[in-house]
Protein backbone atom coordinates (compact mmCIF):
# COMPACT_ATOMS: atom_id res chain seq x y z
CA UNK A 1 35.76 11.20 3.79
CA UNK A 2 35.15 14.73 2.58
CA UNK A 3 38.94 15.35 3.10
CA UNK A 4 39.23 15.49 -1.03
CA UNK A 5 40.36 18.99 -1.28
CA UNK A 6 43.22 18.72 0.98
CA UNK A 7 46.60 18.58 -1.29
CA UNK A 8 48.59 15.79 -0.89
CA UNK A 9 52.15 16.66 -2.03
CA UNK A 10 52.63 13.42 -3.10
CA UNK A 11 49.96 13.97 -5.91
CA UNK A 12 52.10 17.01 -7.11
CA UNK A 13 55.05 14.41 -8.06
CA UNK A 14 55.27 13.60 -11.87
CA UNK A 15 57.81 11.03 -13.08
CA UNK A 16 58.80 11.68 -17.15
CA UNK A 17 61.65 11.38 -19.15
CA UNK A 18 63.99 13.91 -20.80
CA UNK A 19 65.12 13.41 -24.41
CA UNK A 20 68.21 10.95 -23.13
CA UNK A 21 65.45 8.68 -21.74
CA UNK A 22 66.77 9.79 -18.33
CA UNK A 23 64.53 10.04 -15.80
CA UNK A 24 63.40 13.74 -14.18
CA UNK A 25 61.09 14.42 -11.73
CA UNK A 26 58.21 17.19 -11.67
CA UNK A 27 57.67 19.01 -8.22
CA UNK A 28 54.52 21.36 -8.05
CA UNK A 29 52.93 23.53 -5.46
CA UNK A 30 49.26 24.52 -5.61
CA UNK A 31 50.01 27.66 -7.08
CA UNK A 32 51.45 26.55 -10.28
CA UNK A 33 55.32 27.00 -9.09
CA UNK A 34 57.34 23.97 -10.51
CA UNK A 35 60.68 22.68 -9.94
CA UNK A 36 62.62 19.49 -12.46
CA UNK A 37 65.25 17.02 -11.43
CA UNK A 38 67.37 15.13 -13.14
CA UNK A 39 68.45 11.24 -12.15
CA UNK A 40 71.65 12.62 -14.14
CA UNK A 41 73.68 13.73 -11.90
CA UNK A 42 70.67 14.93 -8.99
CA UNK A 43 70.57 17.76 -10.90
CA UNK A 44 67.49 19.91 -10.66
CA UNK A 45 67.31 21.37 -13.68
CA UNK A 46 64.28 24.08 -13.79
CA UNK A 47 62.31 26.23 -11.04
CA UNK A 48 59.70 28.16 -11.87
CA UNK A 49 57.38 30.76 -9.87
CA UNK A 50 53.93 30.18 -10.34
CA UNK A 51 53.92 32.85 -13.26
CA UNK A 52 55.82 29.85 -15.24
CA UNK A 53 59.12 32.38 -15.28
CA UNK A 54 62.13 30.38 -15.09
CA UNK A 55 64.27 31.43 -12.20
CA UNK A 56 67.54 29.13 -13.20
CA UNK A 57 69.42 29.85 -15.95
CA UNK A 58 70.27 26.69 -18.97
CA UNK A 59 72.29 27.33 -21.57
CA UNK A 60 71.19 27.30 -25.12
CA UNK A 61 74.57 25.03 -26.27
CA UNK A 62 74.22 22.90 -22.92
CA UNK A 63 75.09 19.13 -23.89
CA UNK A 64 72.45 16.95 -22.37
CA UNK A 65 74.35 13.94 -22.67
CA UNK A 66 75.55 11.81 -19.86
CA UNK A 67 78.21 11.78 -18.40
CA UNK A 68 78.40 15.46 -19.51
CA UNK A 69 77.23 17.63 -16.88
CA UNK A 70 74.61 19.90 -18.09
CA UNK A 71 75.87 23.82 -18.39
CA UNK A 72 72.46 25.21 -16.11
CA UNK A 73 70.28 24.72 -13.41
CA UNK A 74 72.31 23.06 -10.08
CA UNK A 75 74.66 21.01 -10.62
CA UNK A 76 75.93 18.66 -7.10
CA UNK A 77 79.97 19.31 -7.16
CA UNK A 78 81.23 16.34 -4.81
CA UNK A 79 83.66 15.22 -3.29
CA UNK A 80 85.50 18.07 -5.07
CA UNK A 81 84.72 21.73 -6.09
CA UNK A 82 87.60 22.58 -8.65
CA UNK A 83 90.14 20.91 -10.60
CA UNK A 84 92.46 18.80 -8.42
CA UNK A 85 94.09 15.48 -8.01
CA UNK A 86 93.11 13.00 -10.16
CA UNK A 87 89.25 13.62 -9.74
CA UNK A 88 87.46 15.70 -12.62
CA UNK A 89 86.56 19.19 -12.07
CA UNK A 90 83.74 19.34 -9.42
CA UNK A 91 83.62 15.63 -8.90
CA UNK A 92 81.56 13.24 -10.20
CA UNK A 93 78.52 13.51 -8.51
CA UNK A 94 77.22 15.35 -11.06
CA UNK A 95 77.84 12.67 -14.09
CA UNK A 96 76.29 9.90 -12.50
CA UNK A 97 73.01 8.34 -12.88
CA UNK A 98 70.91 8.67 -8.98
CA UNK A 99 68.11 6.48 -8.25
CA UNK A 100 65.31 7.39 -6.49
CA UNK A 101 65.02 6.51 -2.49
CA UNK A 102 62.01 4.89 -1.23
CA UNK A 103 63.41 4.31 2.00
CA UNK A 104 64.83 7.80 2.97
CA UNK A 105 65.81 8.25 6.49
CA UNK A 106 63.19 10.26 9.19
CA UNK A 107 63.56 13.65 8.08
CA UNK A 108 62.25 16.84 10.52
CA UNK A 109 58.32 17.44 9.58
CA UNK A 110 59.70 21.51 8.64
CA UNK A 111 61.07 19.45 5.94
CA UNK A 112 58.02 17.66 4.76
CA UNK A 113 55.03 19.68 6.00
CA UNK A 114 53.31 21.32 3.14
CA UNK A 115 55.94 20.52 0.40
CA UNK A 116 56.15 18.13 -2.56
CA UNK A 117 59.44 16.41 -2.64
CA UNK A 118 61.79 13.72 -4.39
CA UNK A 119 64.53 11.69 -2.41
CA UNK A 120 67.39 10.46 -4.29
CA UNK A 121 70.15 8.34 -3.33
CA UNK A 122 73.72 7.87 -4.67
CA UNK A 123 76.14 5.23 -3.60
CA UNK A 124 79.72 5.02 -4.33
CA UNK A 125 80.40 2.58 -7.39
CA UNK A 126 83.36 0.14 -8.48
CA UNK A 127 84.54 2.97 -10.92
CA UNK A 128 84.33 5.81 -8.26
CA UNK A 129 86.34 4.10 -5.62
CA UNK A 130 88.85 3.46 -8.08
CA UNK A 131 89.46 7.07 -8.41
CA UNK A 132 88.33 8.14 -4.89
CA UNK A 133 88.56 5.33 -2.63
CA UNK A 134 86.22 6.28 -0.30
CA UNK A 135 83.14 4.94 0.22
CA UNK A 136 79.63 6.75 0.82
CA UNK A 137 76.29 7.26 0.80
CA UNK A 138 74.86 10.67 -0.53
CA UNK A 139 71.04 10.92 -0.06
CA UNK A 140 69.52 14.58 -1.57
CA UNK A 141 66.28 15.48 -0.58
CA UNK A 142 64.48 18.29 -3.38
CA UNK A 143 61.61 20.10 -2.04
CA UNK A 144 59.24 22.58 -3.20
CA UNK A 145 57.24 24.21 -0.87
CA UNK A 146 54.14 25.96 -1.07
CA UNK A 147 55.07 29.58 -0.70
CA UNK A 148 57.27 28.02 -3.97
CA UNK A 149 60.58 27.95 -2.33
CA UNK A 150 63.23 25.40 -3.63
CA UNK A 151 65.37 23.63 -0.94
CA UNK A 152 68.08 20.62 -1.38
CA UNK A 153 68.88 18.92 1.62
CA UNK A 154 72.16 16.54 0.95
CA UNK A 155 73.08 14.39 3.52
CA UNK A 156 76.34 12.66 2.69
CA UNK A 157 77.51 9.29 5.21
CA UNK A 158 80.77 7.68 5.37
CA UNK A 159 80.15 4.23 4.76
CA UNK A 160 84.16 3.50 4.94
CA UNK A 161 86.40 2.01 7.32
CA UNK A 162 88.38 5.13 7.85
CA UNK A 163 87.88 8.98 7.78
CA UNK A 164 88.13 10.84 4.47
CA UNK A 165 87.56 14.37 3.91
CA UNK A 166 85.49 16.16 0.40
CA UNK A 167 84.27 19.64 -0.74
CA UNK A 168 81.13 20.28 -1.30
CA UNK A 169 79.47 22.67 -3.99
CA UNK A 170 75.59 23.50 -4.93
CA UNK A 171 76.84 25.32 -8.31
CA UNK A 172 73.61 27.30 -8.83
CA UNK A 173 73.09 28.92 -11.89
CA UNK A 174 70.46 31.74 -11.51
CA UNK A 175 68.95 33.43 -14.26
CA UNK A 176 69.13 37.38 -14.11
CA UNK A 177 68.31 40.60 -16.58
CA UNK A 178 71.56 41.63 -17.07
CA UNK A 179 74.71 40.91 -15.22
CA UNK A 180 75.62 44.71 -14.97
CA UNK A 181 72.54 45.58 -13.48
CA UNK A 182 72.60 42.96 -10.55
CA UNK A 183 74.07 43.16 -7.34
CA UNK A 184 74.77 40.72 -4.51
CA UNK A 185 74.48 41.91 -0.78
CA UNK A 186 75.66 39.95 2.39
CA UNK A 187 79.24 39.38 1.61
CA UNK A 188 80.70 42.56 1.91
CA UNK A 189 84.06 43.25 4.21
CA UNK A 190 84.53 39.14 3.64
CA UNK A 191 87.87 37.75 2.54
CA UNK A 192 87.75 35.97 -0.46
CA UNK A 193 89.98 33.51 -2.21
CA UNK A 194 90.69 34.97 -5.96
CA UNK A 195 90.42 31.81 -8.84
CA UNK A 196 91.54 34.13 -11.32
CA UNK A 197 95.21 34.91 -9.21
CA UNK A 198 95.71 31.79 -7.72
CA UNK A 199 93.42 31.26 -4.63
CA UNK A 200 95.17 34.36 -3.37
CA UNK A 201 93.14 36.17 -0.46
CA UNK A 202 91.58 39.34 -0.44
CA UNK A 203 89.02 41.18 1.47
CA UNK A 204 85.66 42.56 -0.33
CA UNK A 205 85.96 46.15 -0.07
CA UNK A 206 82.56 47.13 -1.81
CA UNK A 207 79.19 47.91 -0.05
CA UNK A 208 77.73 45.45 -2.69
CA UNK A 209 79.43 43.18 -5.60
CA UNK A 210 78.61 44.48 -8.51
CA UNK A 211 80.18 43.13 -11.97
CA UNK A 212 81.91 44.61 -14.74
CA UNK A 213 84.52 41.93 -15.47
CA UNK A 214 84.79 38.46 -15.15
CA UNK A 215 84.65 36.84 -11.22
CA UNK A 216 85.77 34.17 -9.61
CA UNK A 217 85.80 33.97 -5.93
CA UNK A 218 85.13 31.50 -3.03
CA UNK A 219 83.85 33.44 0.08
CA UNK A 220 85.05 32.69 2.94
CA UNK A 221 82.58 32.31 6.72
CA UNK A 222 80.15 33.99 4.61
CA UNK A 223 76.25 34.53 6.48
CA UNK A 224 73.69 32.06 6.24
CA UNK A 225 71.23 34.51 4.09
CA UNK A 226 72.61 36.12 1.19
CA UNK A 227 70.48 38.53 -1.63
CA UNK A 228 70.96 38.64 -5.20
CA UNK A 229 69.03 41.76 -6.28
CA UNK A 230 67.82 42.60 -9.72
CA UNK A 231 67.15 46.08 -10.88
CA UNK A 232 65.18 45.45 -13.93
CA UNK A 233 63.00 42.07 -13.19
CA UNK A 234 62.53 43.97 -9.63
CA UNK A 235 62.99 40.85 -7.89
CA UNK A 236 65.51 39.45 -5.46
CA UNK A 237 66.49 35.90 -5.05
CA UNK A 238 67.38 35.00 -0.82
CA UNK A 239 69.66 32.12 -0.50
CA UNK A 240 69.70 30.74 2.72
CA UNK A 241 72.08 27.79 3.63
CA UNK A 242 73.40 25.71 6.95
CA UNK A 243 76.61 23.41 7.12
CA UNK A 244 78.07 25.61 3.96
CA UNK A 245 80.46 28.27 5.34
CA UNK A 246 81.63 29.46 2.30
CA UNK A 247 79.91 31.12 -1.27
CA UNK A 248 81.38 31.01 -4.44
CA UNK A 249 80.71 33.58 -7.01
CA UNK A 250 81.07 33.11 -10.68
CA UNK A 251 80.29 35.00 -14.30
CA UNK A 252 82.75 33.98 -16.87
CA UNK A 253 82.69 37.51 -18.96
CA UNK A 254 82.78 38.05 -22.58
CA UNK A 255 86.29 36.22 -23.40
CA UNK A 256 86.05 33.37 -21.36
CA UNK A 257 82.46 32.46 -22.82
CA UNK A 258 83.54 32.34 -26.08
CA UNK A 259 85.82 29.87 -25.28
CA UNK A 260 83.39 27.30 -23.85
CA UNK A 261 81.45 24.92 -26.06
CA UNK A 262 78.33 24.55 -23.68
CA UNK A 263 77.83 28.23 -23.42
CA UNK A 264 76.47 31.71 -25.99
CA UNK A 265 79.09 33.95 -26.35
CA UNK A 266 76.67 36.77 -24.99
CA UNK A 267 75.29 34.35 -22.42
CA UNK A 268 76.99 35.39 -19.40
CA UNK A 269 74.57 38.60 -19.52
CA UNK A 270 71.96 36.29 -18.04
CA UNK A 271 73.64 34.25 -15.87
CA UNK A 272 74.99 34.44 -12.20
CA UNK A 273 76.59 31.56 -10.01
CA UNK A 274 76.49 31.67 -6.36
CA UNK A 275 77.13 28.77 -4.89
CA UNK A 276 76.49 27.41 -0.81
CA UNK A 277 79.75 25.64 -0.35
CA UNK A 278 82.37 23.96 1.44
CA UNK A 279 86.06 24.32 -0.30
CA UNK A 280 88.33 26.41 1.70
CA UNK A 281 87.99 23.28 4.44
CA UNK A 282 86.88 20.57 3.27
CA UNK A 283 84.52 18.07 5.64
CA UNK A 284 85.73 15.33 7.00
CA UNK A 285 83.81 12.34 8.19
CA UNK A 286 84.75 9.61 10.84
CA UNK A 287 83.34 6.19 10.21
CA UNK A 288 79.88 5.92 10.04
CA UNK A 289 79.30 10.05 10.42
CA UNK A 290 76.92 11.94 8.39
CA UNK A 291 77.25 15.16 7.03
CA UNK A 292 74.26 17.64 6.73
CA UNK A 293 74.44 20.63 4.36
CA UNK A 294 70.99 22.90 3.43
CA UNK A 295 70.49 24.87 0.67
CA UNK A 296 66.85 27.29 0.53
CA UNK A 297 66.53 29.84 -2.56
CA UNK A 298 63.40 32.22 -2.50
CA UNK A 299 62.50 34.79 -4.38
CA UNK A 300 60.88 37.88 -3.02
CA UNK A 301 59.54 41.07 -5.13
CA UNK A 302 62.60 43.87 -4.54
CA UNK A 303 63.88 45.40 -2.48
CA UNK A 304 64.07 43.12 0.44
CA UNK A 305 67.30 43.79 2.82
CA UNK A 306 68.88 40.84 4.44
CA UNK A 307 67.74 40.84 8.35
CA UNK A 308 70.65 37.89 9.05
């Protein structure tokens, strides 16, 4: 008794439905920050500070039908991040339908103290080990904690009789100003593989990326805390991440957004990707082995200076 103003984060957990009839789950902290994710495809698909401003960006033309991923938010690229083999681009993690765990594995208390959260489990079906014949378990833990950071915990086990290896992608789609006026810091003097010349390497030069033209890159033994600083919102978005060595960065520019269905022509102005990932070398699992990769995105009034 008299314990009723102490907030239980499971309180702050709302289950609804999105237009598919798919359900997505509501995360809120005291403070009115929010954070939605989809069953389709663990995606989470909105975070908001507790202004209400939406921090990731969603496409106006995104399709919202399964198994279409949707153009926005985070999309989970496993086993593959690309277009290889006989696997669809980025895997198809993101296309399936998760269910929610109630019977997640201990997780440290960092990881539950103070936060509202949503486990979600995804197991390899008949249809996927057709195409990848491995099996697995993939359990994703979405937080939201009370300072309003967002943090996706995956924890992927090899449920097979023999190793197999995957890549790993959180394709994060942050919302920004204007693409010319953002810069990212923490990857500078890196070597980078180059999508848009073949995978071939290069070393970052700049002090900061900047962008004037359209980017495709994979960053390789990047830090663990990387900046995204916006001139004109003033704000800066920290990503922090363990178990993810590399970072991919994406805009698509003018040319290449007009050629995609899910996406404005002049959309890429508000839109960055950086992604925690692992493609350069991919992860491989013995029997029975479990895999641990962390994702954490704050945001933080600018200018704040990476310390890592």
């Amino acid at each position: 008794m008299g314990h009723a103003a102490v907030w239980d984060p499971r309180a702050a957990i709302e289950i609804t439905k999105d237009w598919n009839g798919v359900d997505q789950i509501v995360l809120r902290n005291p403070q009115g920050a929010s954070a939605r994710v989809s069953l389709h495809g663990g995606q989470v698909t909105s975070w908001r500070n507790d202004r209400g401003e939406e921090l990731l960006f969603t496409s106006s033309k995104a399709i919202f039908k399964p198994p279409k991923a949707m153009r926005g938010g985070i999309p989970i690229c496993f086993p593959q991040f690309g277009n290889c083999g006989s696997l669809e681009q980025h895997g198809f993690a993101r296309n399936k339908v998760w269910t929610i765990d109630d019977n997640p594995p201990p997780f440290h208390p960092n990881d539950t103290y103070g936060k509202s959260f949503v486990d979600l489990l995804l197991k390899s079906s008949e249809d996927d080990l057709k195409c990848w014949p491995h099996s697995f378990e993939f359990r994703l833990r979405v937080s939201l904690s009370s300072d309003g950071n967002l943090s996706l915990i995956s924890r992927i086990r090899n449920v097979n009789g023999k190793p197999y290896s995957f890549s790993f992608a959180y394709h994060t789609y942050f919302s920004v100003s204007d693409i010319s006026e953002v810069r990212i810091e923490g990857l500078e003097t890196l070597d980078y593989l180059d999508n848009l010349c073949q995978r071939e390497r290069f070393t970052e030069q700049g002090d900061a990326i900047t962008f004037e033209s359209e980017v495709d890159r994979i960053y390789l033994s990047s830090p663990n805390c990387i900046a995204i600083l916006d001139h004109e919102r003033k704000r800066t978005y920290v990503i922090r991440k363990e178990g993810l060595p590399d970072m991919v960065v994406w805009n698509p520019w003018e040319k290449k957004s007009k050629a995609m269905m899910d996406l404005g022509d002049e959309e890429y102005k508000q839109m960055l990707c950086v992604d925690a990932a692992a493609v350069e070398k991919p992860i491989t699992l013995k029997p029975g082995e479990e895999w641990t990769g962390r994702l954490e995105l704050a945001v933080v009034p600018s200018s704040f200076c990476s310390d890592d």
